[in-house]
Protein backbone atom coordinates (compact mmCIF):
# COMPACT_ATOMS: atom_id res chain seq x y z
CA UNK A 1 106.33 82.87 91.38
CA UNK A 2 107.74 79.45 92.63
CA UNK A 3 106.84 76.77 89.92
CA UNK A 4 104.67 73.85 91.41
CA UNK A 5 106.59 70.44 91.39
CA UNK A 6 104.94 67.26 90.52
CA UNK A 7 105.90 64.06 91.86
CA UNK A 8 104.59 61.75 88.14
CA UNK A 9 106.71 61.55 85.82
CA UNK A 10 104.91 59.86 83.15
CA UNK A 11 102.90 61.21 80.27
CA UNK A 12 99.41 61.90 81.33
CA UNK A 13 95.95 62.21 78.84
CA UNK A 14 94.46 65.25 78.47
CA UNK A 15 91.51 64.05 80.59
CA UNK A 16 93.73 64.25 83.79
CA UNK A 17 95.51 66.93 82.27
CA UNK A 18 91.79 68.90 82.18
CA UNK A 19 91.53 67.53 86.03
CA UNK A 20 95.05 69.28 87.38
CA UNK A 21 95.31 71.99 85.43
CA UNK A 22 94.11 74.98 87.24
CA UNK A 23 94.88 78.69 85.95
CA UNK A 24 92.39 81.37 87.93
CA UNK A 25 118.32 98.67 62.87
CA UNK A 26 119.72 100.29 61.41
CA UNK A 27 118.99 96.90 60.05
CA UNK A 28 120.32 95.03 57.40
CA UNK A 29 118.78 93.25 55.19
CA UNK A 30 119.89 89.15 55.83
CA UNK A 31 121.15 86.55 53.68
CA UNK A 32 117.68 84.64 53.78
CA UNK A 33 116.95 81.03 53.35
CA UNK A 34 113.47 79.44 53.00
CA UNK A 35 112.06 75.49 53.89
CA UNK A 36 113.73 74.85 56.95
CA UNK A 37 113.11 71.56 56.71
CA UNK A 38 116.18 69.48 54.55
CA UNK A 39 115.02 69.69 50.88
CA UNK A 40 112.66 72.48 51.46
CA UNK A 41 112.02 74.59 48.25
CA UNK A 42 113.32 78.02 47.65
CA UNK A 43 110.31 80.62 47.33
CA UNK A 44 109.90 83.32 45.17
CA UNK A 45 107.21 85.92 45.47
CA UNK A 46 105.26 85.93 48.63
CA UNK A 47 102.58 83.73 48.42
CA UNK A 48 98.63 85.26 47.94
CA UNK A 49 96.63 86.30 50.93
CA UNK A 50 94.40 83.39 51.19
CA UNK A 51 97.25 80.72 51.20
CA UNK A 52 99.60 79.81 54.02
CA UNK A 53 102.69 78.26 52.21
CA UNK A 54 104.14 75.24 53.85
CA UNK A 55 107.47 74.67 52.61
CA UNK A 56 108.80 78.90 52.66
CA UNK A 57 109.56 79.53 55.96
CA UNK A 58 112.30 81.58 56.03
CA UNK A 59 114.97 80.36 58.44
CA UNK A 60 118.04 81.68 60.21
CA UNK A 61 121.40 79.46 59.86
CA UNK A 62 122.21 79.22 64.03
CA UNK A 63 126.31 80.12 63.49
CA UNK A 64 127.70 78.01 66.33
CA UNK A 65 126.24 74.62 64.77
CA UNK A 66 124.48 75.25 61.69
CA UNK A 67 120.92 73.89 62.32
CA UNK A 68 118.36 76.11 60.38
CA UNK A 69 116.15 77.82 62.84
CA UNK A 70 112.56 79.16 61.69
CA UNK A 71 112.23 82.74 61.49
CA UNK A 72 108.98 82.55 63.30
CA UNK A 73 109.54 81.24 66.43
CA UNK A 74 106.17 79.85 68.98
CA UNK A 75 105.73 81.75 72.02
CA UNK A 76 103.59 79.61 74.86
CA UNK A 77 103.11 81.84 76.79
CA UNK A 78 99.31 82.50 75.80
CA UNK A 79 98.10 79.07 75.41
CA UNK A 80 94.02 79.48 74.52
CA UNK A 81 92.08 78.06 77.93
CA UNK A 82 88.72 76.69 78.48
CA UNK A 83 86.76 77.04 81.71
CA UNK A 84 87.15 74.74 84.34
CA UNK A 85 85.12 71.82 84.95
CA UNK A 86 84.40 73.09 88.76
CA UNK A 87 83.77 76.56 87.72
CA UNK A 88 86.29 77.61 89.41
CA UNK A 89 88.94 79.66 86.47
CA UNK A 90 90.68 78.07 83.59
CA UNK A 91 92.42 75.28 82.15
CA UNK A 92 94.55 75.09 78.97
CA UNK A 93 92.67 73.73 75.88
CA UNK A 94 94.91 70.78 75.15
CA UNK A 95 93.39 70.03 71.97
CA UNK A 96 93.54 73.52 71.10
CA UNK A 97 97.13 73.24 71.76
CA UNK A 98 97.44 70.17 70.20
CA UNK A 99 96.02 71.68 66.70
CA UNK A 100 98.14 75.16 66.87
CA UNK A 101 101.42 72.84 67.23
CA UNK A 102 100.87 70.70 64.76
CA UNK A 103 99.78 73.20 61.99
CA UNK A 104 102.93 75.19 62.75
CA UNK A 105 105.20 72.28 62.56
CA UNK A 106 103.74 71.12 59.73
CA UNK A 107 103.88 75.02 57.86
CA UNK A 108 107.85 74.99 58.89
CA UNK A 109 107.97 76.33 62.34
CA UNK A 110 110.67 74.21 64.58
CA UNK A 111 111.12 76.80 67.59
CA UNK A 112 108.55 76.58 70.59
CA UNK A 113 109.63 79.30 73.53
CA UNK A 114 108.29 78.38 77.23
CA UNK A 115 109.03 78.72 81.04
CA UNK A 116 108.23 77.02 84.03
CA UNK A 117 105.84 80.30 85.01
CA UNK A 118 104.01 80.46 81.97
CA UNK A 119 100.34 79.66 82.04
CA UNK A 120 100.39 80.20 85.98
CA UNK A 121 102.76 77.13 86.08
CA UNK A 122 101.69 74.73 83.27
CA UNK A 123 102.69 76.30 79.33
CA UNK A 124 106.24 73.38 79.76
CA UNK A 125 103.67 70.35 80.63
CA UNK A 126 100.96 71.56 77.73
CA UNK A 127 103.75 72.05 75.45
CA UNK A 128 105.35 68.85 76.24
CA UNK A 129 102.07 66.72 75.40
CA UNK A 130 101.95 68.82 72.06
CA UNK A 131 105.75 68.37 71.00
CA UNK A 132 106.04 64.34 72.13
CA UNK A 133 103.78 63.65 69.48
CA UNK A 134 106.60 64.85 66.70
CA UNK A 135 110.20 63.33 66.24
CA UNK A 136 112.21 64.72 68.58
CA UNK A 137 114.37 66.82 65.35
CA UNK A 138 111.23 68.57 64.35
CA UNK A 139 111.40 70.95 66.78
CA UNK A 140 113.55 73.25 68.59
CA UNK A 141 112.65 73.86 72.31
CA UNK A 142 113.20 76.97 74.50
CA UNK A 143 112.81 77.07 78.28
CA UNK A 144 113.97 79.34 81.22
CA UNK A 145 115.66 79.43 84.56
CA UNK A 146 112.40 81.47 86.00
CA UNK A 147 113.51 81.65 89.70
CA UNK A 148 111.99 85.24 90.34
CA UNK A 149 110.66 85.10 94.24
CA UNK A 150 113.30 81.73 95.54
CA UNK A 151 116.83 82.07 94.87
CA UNK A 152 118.06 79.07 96.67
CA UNK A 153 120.21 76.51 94.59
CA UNK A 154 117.77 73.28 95.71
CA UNK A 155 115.20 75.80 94.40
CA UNK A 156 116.67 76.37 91.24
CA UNK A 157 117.79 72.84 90.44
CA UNK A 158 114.27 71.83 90.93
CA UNK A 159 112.71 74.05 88.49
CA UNK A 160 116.04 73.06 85.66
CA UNK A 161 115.28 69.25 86.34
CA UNK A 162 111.19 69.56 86.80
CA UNK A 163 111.45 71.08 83.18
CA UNK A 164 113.13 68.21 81.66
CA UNK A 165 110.12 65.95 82.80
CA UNK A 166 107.16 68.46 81.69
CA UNK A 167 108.59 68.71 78.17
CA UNK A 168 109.75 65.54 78.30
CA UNK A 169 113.04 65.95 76.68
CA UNK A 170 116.49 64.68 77.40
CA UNK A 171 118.22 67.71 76.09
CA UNK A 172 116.76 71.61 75.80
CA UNK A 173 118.01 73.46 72.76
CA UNK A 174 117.75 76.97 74.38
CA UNK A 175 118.08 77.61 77.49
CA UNK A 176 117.92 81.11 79.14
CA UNK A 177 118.54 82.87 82.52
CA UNK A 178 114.82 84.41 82.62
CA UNK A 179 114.47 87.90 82.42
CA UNK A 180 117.54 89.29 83.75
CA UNK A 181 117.84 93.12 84.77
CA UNK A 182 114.54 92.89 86.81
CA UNK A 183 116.05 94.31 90.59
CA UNK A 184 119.58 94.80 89.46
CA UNK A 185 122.44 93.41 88.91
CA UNK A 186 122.58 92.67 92.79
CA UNK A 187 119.25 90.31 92.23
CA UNK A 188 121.08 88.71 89.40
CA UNK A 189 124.22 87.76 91.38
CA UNK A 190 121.74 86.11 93.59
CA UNK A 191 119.96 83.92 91.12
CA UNK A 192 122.42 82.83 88.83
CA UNK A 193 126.32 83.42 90.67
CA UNK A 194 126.22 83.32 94.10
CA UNK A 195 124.10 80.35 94.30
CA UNK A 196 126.02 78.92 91.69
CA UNK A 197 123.75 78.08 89.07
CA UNK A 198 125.53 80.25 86.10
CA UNK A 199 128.38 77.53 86.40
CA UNK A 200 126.12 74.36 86.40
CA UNK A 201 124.48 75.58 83.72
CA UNK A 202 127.64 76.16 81.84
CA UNK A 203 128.70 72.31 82.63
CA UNK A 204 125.68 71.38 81.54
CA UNK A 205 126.26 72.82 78.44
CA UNK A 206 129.17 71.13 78.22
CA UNK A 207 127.43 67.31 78.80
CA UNK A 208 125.48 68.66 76.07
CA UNK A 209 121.96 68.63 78.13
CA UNK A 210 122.01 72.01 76.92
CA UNK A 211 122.72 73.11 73.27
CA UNK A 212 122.59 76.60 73.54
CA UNK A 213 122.71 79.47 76.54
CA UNK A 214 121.26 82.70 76.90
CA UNK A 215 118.98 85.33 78.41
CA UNK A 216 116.17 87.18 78.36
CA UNK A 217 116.63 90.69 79.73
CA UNK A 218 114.21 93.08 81.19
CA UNK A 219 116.45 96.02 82.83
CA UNK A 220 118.90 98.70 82.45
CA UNK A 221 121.35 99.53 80.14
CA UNK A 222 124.14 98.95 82.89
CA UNK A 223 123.16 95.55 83.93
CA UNK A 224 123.03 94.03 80.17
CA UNK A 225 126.53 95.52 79.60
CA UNK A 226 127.63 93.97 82.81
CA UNK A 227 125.73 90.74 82.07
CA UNK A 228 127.31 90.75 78.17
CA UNK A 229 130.76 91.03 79.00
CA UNK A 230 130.33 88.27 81.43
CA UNK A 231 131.10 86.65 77.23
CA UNK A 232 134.37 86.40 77.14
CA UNK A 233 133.87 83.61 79.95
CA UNK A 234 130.27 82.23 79.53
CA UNK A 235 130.30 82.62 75.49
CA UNK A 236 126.37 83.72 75.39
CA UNK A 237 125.07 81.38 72.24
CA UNK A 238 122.24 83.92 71.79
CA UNK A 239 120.17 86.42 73.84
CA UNK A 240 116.74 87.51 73.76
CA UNK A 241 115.40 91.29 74.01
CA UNK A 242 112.33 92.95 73.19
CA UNK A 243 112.51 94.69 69.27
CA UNK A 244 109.65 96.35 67.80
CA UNK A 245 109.31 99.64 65.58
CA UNK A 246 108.52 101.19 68.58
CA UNK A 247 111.04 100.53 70.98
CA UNK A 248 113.70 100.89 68.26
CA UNK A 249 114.22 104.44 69.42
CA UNK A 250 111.74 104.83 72.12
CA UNK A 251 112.08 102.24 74.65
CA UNK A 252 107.77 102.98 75.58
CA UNK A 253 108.02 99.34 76.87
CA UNK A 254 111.95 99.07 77.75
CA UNK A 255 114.37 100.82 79.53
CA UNK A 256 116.93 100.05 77.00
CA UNK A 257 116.14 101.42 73.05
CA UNK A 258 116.15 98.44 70.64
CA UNK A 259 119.00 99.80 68.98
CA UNK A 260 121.34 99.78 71.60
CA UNK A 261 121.01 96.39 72.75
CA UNK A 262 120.43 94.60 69.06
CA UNK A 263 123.96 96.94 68.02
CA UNK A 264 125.63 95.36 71.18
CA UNK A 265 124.71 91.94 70.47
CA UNK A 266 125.74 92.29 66.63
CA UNK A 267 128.90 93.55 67.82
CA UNK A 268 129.52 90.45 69.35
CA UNK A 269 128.26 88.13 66.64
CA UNK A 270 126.00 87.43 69.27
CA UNK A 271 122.39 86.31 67.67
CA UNK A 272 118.82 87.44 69.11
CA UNK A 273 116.03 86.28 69.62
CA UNK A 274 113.77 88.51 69.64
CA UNK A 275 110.15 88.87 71.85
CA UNK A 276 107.08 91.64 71.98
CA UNK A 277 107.53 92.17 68.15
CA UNK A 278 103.98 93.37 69.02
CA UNK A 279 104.53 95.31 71.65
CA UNK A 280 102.13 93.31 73.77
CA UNK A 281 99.40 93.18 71.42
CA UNK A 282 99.24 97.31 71.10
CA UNK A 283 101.24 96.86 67.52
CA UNK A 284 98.07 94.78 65.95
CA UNK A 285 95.70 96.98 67.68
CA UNK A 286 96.80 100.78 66.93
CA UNK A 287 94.51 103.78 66.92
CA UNK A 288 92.54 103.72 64.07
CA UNK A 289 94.25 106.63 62.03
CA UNK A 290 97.43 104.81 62.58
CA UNK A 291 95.71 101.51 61.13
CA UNK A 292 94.37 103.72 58.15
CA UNK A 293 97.93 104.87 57.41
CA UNK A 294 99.49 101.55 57.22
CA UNK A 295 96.82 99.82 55.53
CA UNK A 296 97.01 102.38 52.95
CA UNK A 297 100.60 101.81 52.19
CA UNK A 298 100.18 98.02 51.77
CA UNK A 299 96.26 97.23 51.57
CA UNK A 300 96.88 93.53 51.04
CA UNK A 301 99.17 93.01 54.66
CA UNK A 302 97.56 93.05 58.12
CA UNK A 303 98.55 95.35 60.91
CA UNK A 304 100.55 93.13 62.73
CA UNK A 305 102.62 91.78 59.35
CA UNK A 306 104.77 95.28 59.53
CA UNK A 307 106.07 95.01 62.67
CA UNK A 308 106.92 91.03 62.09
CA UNK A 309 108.86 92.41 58.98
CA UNK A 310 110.77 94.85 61.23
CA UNK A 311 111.41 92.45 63.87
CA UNK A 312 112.34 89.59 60.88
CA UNK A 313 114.71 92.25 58.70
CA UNK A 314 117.71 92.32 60.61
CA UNK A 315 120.55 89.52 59.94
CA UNK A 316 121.67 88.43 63.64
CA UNK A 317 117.95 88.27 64.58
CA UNK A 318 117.28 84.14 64.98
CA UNK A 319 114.05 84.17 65.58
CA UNK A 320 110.70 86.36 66.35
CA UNK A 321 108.30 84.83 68.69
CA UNK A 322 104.97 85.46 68.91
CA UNK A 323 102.06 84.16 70.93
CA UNK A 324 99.63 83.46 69.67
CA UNK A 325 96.35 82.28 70.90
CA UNK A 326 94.15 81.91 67.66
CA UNK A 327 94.57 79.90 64.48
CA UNK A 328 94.03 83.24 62.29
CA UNK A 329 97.15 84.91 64.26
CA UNK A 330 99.02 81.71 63.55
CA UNK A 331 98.55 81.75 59.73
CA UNK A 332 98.64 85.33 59.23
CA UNK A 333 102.40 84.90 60.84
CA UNK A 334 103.05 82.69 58.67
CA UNK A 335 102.22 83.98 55.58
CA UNK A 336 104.32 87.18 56.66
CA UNK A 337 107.23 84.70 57.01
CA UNK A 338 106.66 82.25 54.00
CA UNK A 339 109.40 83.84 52.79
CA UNK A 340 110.40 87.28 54.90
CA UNK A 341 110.02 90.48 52.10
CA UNK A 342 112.87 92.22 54.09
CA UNK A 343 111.98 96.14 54.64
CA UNK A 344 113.12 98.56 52.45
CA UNK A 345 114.85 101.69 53.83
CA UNK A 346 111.93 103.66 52.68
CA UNK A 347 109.73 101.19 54.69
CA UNK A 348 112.11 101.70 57.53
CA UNK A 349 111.54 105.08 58.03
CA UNK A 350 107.76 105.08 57.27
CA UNK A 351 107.47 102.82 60.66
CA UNK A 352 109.64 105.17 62.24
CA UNK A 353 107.56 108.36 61.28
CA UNK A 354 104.47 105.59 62.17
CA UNK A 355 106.07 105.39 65.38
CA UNK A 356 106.45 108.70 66.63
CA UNK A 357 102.84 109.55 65.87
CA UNK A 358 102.06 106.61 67.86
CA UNK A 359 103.92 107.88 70.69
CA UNK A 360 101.19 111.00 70.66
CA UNK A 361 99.05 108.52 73.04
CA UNK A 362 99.58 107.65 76.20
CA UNK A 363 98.68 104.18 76.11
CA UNK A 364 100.41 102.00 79.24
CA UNK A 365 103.25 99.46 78.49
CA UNK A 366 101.33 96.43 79.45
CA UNK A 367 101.95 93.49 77.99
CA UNK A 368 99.41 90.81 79.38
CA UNK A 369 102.72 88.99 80.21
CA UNK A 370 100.63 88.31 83.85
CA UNK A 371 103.75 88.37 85.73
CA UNK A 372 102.27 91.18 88.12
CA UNK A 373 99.42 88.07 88.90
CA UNK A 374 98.24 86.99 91.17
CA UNK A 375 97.03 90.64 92.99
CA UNK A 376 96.50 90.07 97.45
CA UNK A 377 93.72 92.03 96.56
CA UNK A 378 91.94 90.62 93.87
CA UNK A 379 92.58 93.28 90.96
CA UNK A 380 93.04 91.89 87.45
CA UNK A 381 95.57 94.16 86.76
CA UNK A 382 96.04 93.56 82.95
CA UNK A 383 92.47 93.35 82.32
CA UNK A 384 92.28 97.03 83.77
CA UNK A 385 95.50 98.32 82.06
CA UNK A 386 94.13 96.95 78.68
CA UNK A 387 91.08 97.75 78.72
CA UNK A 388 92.65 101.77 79.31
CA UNK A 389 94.75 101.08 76.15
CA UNK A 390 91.68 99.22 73.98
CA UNK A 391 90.07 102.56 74.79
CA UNK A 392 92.54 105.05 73.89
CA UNK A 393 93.15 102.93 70.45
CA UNK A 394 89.25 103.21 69.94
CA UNK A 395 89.03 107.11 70.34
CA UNK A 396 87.19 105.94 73.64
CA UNK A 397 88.54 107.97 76.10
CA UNK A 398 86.15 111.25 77.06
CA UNK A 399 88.57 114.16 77.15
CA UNK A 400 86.17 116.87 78.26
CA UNK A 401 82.54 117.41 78.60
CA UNK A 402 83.14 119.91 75.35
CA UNK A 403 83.75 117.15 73.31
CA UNK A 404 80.63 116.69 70.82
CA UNK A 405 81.91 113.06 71.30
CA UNK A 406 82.11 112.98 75.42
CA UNK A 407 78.72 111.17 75.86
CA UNK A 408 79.46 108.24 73.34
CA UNK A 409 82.94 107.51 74.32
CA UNK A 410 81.68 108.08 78.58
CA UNK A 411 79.34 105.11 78.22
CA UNK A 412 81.77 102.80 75.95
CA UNK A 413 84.62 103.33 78.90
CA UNK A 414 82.43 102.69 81.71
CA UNK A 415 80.25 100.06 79.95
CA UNK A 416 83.48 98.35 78.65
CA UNK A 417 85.05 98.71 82.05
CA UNK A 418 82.28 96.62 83.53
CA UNK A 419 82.13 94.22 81.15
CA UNK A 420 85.63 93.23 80.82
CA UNK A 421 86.64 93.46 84.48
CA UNK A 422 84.25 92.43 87.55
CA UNK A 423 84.04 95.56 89.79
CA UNK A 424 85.24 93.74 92.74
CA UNK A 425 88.16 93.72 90.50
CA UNK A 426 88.05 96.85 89.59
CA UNK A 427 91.10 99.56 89.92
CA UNK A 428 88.99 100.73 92.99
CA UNK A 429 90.49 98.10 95.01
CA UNK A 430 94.17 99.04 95.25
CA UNK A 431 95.54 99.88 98.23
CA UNK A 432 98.97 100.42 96.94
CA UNK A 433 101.30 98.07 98.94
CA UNK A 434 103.36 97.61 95.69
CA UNK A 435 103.91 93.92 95.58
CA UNK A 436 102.87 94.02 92.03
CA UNK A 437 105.57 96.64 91.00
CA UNK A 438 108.96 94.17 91.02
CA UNK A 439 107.55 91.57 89.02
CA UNK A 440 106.77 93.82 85.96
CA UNK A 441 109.25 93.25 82.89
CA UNK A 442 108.31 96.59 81.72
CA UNK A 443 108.91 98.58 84.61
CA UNK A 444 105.41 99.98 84.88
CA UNK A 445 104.61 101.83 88.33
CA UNK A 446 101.41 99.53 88.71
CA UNK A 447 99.77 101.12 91.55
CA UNK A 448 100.18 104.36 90.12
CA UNK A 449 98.58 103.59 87.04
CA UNK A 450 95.60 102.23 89.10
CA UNK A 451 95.31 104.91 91.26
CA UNK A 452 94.88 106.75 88.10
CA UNK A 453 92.54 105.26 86.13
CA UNK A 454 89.75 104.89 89.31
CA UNK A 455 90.35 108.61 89.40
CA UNK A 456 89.57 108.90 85.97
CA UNK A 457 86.82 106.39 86.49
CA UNK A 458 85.57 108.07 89.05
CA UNK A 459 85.51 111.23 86.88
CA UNK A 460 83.66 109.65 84.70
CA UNK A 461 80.50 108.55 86.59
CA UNK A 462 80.08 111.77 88.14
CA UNK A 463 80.49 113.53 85.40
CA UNK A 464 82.90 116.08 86.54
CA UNK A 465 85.93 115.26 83.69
């Protein structure tokens, strides 16, 4: 996953932008604040369902200097694309970009999360063009160390300095050692100690090139207690995990419970930032009974607004990031935020009850994070992992040929299958070699999940299942 270098260092239009860019708690309710920016107006009431409030964000004071972070923090990592001029894949919609940034500026959102992998290389340069066009104390920006597959130092100090001149900033406000926990606390060592990057970063830190260090962590429960009580001599400003009503208790997409590593961190005083509020997606697109129950208990909020409120209630959270791709995603966020309604206990429990229903179906802990991309062999892996889940959320998956259902849900599988993935990239193709595997954040066994959905595939068509 090395990140492309580019020699220009100058701002370039989105016309040769189009031209290079190629892409194939127990929680406790917080002491809130709302209208992050100075002279903001408290809020009241949550605002109606048609209107997206721009001066309630709720906000998060940032206890080692004060600045008022919005709880709704943007996650680039999903930027919306267009097709390529050649044909040949996708490039990020600029303007597209352009619009989602400035209508969440302007609606109170100041934190924009990216990395140097993001967007197959180009989420820090997209998100620069977008953020330039604001004063520079507007926004809060978030990037990462992302050396996954080069450890070297002149490696490393390439990608740190080459995201100073995509995002074209003299300073980044968050700064994290990406996804830590991935290989062990041996593959750590090797990105961030013995190469001595962990200690540059802390000096630069201390020139004040960097406000605030962290990271993200993707792992086991030994390496983040080795990583956080590396505090005592680092001081960690903040650290990001992955919190959602579902991985509170169950870990389905972690290795680590929620719990645990949000109680460690509050422990500390440490605050998180947290990421997959949705779970990947799979928490705004449940199985329709589970949809029917929440809807019923709040027929006004979306889906998705319950687990933002769980992610939002507890007090050392900073900031929930989201990705999102659309305009509607963007403003029903907002409106969930403009201010926070805190979960009751009540509430609390509900999602946890909602949760272990949820856990009756065995959807597959993909995230569309891409990281597993791109496949030797030409698989889109999260297009065939999702399109497993979209089914099992739809009823869509046959169980036997009993089933006074079978033929209906047979052709919507294998129809859908087709349609969303191109057969020669198709789960048919694996041949297992496992390169995939170490680059998952969710520890997935990839080729194992292939292998069995082309058997079940396979089942399928001949009508054997």
């Amino acid at each position: 996953m090395d990140t492309k270098e580019k020699d220009t260092k100058d701002p370039i239009s989105r016309r040769e932008f189009l031209k290079i860019v190629g892409i194939g708690a127990a929680t406790t309710t917080a002491a809130l604040t709302t209208g992050c920016r100075p002279g903001g107006r408290a809020a009241g009431a949550g605002a109606a369902s048609g209107d997206v409030p721009t001066d309630r964000m709720t906000c998060r004071e940032n206890p080692k200097n004060g600045e008022r972070v919005s709880l709704l923090g943007y996650g680039c990592m999903r930027w919306p694309t267009l097709p390529a001029p050649g044909g040949d894949g996708n490039v990020i919609d600029q303007d597209a970009v352009n619009a989602l940034i400035d209508y969440a500026i302007a609606h109170g959102v100041n934190y924009f999360d990216t990395s140097p992998v993001y967007v197959q290389g180009w989420s820090e340069k997209s998100t620069g063009l977008a953020l330039k066009r604001h004063p520079r104390e507007k926004f809060l920006v978030a990037t990462k160390l992302s050396n996954f597959s080069n450890f070297t130092r002149e490696n490393s100090m390439a990608m740190y300095r080459q995201s100073f001149e995509d995002l074209q900033v003299d300073y980044i406000d968050y700064y994290l050692l990406h996804s830590i926990g991935n290989g062990g606390i041996k593959t750590f060592r090797a990105r961030y100690i013995d190469n001595g990057m962990l200690d540059f970063l802390i000096g630069e830190r201390a020139a004040g090139r960097i406000r605030n260090l962290g990271f993200s962590f993707h792992g086991t429960q030994a390496v983040f207690d080795e990583v956080l009580a590396m505090h005592e001599r680092v001081h960690w400003d903040f650290v990001q995990i992955q919190l959602n009503y579902v991985d509170w208790r169950h870990a389905s997409g972690n290795n680590v419970p929620a719990e645990y590593l949000y109680g460690e961190l509050e422990k500390r005083g440490i605050p998180a930032i947290i990421m997959e509020p949705l779970l990947g997606g799979r928490l705004s697109k449940v199985p329709d009974h589970i949809a029917t129950r929440l809807k019923e208990r709040r027929p006004e909020s979306s889906v998705a607004s319950w687990a933002f409120r769980f992610a939002g209630s507890p007090e050392k959270v900073l900031t929930v990031l989201s990705g999102m791709t659309y305009m509607e995603h963007l403003q029903d966020n907002l409106r969930t935020y403009s201010p926070l309604v805190p979960l009751t206990d009540d509430e609390r429990q509900f999602l946890f009850d909602t949760a272990d229903l949820m856990m009756q179906y065995p959807t597959i802990p993909c995230n569309d994070c891409k990281y597993c991309m791109p496949c030797p062999y030409g698989i889109d892996i999260p297009a065939v992992l999702l399109h497993y889940n979209k089914c099992v959320n739809e009823g869509n998956v046959p169980r036997d040929g009993e089933d006074p259902g079978y033929r209906a849900a047979r052709r919507a599988f294998l129809v859908g299958y087709d349609r969303s993935v191109p057969r020669l990239r198709q789960a048919s193709h694996c041949i297992g070699c496992g390169q995939c595997n170490p680059h998952c954040p969710q520890s997935i066994d990839i080729p194992k999940q292939l292998r069995r959905i082309d058997a079940f595939v396979e089942q399928l068509k001949q009508g054997t299942l």
